[in-house]
PDB file of N, CA and C in Angstrom:
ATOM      1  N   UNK A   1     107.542 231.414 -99.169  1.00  0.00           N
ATOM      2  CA  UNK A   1     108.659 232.064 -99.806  1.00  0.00           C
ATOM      3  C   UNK A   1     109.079 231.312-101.073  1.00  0.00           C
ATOM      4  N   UNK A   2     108.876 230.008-100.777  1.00  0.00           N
ATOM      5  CA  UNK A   2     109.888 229.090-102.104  1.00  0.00           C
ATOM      6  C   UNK A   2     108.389 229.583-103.202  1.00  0.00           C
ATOM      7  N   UNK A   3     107.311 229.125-103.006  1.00  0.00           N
ATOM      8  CA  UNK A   3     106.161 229.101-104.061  1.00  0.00           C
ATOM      9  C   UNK A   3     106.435 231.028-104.721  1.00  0.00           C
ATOM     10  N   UNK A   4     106.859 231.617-103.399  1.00  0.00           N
ATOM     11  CA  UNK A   4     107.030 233.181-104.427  1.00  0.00           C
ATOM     12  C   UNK A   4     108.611 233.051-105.377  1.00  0.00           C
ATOM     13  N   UNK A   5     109.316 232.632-105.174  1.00  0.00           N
ATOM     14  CA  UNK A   5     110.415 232.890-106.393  1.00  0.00           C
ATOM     15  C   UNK A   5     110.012 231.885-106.815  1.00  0.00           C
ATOM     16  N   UNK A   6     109.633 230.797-107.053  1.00  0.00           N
ATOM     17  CA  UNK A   6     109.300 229.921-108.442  1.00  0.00           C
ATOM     18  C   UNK A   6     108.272 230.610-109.394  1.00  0.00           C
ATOM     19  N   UNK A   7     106.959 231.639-108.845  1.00  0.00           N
ATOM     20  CA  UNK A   7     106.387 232.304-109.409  1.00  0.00           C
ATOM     21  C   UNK A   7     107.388 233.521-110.119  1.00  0.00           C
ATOM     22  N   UNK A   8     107.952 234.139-109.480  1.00  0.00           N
ATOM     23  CA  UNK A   8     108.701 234.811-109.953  1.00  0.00           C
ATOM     24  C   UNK A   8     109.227 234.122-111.363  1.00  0.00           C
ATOM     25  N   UNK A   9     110.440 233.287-111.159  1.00  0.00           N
ATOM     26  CA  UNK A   9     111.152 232.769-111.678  1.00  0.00           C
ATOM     27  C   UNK A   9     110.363 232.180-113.278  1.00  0.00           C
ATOM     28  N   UNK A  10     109.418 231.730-112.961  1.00  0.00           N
ATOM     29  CA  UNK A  10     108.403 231.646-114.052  1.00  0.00           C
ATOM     30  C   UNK A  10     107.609 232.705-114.770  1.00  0.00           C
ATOM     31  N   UNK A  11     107.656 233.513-114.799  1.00  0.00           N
ATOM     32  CA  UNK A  11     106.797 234.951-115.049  1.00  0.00           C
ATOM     33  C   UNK A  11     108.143 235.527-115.927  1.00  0.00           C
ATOM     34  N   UNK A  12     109.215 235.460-114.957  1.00  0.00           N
ATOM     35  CA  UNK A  12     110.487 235.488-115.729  1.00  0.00           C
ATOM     36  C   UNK A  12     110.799 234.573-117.498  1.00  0.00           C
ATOM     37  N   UNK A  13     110.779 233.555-116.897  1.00  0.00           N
ATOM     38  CA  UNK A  13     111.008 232.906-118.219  1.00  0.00           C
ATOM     39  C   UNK A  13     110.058 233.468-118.967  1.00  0.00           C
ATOM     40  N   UNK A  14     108.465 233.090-119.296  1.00  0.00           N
ATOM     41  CA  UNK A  14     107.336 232.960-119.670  1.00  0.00           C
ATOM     42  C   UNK A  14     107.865 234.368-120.639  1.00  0.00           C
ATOM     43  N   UNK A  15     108.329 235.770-120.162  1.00  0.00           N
ATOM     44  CA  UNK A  15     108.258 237.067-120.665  1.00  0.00           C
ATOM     45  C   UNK A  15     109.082 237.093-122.141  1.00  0.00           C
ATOM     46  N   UNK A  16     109.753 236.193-122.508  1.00  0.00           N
ATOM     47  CA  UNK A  16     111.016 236.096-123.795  1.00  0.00           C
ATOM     48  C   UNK A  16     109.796 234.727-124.408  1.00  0.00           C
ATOM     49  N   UNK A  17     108.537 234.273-124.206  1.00  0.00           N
ATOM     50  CA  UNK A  17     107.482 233.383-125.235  1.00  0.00           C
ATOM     51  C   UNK A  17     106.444 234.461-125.981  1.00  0.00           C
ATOM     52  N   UNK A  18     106.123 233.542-126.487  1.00  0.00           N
ATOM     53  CA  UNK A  18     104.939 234.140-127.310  1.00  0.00           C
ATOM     54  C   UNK A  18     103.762 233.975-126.385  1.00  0.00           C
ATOM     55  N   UNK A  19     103.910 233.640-125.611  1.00  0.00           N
ATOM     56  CA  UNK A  19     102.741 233.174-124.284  1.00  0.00           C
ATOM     57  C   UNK A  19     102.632 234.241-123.619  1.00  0.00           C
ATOM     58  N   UNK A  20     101.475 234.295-122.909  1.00  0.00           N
ATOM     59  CA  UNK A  20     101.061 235.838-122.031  1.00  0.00           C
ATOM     60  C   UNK A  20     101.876 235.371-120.559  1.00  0.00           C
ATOM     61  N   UNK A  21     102.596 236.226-120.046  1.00  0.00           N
ATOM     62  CA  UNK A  21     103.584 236.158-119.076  1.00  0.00           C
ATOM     63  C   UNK A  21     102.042 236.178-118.144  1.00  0.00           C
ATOM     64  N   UNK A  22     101.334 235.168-117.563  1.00  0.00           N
ATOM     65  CA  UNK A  22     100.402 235.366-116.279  1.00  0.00           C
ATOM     66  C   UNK A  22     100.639 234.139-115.616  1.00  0.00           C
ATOM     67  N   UNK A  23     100.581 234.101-114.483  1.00  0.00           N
ATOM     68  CA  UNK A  23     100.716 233.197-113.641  1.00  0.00           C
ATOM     69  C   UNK A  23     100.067 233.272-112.433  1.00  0.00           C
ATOM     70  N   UNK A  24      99.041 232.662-111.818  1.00  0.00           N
ATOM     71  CA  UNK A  24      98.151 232.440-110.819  1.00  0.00           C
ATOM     72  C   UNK A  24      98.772 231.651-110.165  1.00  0.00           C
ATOM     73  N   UNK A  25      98.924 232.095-108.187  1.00  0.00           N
ATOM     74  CA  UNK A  25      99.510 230.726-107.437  1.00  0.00           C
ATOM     75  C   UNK A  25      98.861 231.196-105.976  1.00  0.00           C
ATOM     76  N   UNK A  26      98.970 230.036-105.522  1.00  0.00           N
ATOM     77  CA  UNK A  26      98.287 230.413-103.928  1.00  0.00           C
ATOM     78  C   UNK A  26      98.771 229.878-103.258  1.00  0.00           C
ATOM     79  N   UNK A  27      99.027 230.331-101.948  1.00  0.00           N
ATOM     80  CA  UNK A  27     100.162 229.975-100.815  1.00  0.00           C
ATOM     81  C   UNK A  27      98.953 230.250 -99.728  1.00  0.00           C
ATOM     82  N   UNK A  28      99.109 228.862 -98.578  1.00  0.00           N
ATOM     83  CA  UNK A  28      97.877 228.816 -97.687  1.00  0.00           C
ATOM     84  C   UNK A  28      99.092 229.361 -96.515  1.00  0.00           C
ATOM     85  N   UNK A  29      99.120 230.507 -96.260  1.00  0.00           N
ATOM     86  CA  UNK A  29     100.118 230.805 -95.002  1.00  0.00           C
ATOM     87  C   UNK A  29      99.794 230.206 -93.306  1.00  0.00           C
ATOM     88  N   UNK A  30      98.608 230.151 -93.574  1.00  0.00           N
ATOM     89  CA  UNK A  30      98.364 229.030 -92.256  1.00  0.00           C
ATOM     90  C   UNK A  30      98.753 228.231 -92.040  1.00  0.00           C
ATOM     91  N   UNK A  31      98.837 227.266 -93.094  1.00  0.00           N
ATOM     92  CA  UNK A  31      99.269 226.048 -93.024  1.00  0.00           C
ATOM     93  C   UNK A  31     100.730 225.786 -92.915  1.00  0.00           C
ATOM     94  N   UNK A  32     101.279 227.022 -93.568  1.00  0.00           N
ATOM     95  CA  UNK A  32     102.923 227.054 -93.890  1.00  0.00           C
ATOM     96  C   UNK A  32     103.393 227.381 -92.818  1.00  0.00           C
ATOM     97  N   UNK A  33     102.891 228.244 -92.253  1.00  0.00           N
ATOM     98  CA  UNK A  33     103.629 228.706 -90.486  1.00  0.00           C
ATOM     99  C   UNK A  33     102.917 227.438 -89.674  1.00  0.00           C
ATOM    100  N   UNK A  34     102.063 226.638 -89.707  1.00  0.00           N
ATOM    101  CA  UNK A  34     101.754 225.752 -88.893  1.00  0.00           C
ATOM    102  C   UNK A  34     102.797 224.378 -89.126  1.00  0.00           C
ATOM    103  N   UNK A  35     103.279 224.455 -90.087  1.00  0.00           N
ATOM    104  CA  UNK A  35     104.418 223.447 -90.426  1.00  0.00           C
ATOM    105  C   UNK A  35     105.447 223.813 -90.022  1.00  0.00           C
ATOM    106  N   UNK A  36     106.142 225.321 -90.187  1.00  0.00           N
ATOM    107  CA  UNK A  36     107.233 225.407 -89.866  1.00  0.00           C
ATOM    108  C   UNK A  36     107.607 225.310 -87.913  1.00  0.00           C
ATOM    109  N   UNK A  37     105.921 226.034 -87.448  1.00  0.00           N
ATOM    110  CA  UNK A  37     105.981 226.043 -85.897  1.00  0.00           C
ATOM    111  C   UNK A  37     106.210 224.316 -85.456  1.00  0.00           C
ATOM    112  N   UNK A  38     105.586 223.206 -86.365  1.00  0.00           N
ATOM    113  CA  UNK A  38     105.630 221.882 -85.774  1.00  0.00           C
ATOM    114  C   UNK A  38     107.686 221.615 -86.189  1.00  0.00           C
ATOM    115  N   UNK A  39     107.791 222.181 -86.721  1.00  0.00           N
ATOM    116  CA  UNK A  39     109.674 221.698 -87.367  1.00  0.00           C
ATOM    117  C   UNK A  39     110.132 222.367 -85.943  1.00  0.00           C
ATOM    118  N   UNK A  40     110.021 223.583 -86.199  1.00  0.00           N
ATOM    119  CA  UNK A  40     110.815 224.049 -84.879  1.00  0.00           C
ATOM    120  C   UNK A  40     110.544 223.483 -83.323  1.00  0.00           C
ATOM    121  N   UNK A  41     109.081 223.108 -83.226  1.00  0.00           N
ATOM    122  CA  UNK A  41     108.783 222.271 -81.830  1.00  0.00           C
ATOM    123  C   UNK A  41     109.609 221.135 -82.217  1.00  0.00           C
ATOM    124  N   UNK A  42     109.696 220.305 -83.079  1.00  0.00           N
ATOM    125  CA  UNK A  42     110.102 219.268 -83.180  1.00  0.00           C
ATOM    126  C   UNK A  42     111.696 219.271 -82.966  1.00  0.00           C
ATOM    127  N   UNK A  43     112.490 220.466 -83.405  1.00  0.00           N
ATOM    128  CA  UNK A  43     113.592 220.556 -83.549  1.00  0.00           C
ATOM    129  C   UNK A  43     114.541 220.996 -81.939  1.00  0.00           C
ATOM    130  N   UNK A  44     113.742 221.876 -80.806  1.00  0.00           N
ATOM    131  CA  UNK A  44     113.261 222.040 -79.559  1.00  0.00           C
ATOM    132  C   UNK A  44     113.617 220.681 -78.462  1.00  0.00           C
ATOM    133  N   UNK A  45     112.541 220.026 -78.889  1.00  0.00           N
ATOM    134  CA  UNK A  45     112.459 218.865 -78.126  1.00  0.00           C
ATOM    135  C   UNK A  45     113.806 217.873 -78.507  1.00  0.00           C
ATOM    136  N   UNK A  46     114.072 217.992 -79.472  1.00  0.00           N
ATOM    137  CA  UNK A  46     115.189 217.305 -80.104  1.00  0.00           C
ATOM    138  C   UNK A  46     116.517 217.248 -79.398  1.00  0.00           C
ATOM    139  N   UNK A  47     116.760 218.937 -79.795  1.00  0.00           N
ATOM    140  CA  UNK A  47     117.679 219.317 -79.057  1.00  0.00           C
ATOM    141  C   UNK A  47     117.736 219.219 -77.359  1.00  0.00           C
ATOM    142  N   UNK A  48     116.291 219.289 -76.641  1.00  0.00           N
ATOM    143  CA  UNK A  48     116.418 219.698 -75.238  1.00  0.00           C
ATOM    144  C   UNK A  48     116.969 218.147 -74.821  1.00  0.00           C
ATOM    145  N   UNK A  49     116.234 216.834 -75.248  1.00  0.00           N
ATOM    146  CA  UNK A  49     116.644 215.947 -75.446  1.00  0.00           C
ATOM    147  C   UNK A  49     117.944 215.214 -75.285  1.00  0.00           C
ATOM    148  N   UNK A  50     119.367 215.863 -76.326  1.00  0.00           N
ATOM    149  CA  UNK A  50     120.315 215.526 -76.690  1.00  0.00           C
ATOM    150  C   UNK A  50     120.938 215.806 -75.738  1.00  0.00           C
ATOM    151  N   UNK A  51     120.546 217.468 -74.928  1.00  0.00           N
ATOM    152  CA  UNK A  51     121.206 217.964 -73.981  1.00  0.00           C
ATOM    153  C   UNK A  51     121.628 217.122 -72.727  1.00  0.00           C
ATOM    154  N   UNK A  52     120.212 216.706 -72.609  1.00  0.00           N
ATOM    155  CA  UNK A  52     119.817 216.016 -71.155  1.00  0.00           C
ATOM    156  C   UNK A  52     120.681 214.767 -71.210  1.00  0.00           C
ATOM    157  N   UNK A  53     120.532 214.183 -72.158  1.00  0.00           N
ATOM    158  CA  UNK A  53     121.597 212.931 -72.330  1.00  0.00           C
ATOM    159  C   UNK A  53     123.015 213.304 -72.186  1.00  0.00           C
ATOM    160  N   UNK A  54     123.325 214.370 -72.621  1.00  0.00           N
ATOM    161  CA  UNK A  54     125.288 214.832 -72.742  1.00  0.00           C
ATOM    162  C   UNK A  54     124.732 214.860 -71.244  1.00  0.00           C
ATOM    163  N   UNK A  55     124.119 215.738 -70.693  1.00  0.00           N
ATOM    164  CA  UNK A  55     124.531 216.245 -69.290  1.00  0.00           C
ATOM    165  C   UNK A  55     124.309 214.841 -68.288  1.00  0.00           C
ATOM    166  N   UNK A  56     123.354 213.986 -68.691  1.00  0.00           N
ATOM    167  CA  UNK A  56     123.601 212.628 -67.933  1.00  0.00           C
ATOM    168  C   UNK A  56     125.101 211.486 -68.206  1.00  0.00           C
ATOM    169  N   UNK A  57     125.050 211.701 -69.142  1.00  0.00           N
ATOM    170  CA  UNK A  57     126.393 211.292 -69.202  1.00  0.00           C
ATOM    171  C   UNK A  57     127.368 211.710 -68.733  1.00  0.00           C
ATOM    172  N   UNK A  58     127.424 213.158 -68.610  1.00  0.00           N
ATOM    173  CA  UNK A  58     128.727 213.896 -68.111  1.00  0.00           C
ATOM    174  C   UNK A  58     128.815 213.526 -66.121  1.00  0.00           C
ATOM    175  N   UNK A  59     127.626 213.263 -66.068  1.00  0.00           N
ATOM    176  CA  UNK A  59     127.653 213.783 -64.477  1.00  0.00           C
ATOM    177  C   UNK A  59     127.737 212.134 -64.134  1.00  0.00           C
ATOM    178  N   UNK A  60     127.682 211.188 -64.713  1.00  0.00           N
ATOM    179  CA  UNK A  60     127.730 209.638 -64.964  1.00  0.00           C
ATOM    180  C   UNK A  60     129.062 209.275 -64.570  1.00  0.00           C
ATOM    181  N   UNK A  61     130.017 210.466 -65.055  1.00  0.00           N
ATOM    182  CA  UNK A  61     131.529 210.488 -65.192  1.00  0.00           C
ATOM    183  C   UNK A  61     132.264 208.873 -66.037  1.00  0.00           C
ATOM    184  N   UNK A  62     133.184 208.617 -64.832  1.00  0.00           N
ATOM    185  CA  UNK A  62     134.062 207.042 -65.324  1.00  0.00           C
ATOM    186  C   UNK A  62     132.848 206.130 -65.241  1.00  0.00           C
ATOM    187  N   UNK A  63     132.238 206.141 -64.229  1.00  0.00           N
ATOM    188  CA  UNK A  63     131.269 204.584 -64.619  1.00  0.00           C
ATOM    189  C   UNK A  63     130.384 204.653 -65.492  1.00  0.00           C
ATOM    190  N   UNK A  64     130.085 205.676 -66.010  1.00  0.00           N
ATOM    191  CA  UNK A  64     128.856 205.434 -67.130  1.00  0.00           C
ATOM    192  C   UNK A  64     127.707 205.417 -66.690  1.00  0.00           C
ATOM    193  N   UNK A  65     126.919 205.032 -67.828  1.00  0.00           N
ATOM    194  CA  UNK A  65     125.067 204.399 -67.503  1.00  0.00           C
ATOM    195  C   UNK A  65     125.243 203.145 -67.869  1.00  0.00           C
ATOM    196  N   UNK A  66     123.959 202.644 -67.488  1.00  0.00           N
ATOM    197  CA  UNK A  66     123.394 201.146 -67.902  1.00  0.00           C
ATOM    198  C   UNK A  66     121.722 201.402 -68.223  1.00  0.00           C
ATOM    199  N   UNK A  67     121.606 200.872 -69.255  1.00  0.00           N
ATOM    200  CA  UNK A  67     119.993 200.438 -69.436  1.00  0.00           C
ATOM    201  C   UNK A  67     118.992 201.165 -68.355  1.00  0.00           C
ATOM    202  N   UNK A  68     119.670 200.302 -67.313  1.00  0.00           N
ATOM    203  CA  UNK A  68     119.021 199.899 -66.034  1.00  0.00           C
ATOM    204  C   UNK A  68     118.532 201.444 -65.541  1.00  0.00           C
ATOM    205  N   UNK A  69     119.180 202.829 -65.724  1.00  0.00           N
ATOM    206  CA  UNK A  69     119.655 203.832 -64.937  1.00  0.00           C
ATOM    207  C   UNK A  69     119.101 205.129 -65.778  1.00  0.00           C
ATOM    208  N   UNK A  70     119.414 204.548 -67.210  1.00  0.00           N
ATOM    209  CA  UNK A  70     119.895 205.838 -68.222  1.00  0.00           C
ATOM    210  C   UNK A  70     118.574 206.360 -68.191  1.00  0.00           C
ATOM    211  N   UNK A  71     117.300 205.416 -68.175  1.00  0.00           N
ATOM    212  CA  UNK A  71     115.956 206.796 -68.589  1.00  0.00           C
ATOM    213  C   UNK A  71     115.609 207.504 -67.451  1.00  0.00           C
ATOM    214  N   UNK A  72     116.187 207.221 -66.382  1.00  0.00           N
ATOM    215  CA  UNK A  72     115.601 208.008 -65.083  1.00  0.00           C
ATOM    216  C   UNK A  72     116.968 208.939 -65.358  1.00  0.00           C
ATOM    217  N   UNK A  73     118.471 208.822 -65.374  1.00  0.00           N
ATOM    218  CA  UNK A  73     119.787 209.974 -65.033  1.00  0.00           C
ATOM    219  C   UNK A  73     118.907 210.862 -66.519  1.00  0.00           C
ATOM    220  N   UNK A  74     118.591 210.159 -67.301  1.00  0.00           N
ATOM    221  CA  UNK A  74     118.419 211.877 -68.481  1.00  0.00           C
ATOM    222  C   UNK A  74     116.897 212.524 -68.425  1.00  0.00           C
ATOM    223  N   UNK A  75     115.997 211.853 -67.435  1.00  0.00           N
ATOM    224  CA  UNK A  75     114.667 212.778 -66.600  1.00  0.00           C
ATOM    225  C   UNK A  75     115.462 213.572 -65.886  1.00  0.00           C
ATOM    226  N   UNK A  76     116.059 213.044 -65.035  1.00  0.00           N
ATOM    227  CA  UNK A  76     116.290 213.979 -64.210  1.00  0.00           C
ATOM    228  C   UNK A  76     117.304 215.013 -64.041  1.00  0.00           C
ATOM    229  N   UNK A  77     117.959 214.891 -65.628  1.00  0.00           N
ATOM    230  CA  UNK A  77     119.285 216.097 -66.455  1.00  0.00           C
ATOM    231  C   UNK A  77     117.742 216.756 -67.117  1.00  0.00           C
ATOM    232  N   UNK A  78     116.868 216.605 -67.540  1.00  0.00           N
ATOM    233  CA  UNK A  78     116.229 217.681 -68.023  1.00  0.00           C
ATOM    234  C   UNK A  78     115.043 218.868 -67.216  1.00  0.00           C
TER     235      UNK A  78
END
């Protein structure tokens, strides 16, 4: 999407030169949805993550975690 309005946007200007308004560009869409699918996995895990920790904490109540506790209470919140 961004590489199509900068083409745009350039074809635009280019049209008020003495220059031939052409512009050649190539967008590998494979690659671009394979980036955005790794952001969103990444963003997924992130979040499922953050969850598991609030919800270990919450259920932790007044005493809290320790070191000792916390990576097994937020396995077993997720």
């Amino acid at each position: 999407m961004a590489t199509t309005l900068m083409a745009l946007s350039v074809t635009r200007h280019l049209r008020g030169q003495e220059l031939p308004a052409k512009l050649l560009s190539f967008t590998d869409n494979r690659q671009d949805a394979s980036l955005q699918a790794g952001h969103l996995n990444d963003f997924v895990e992130v979040v499922l993550l953050r969850a598991a920790l609030h919800r270990a904490c919450l259920q932790a109540g007044g005493e809290g975690l320790t070191h000792e506790v916390l990576r097994q209470r937020v396995f077993d919140a997720l």
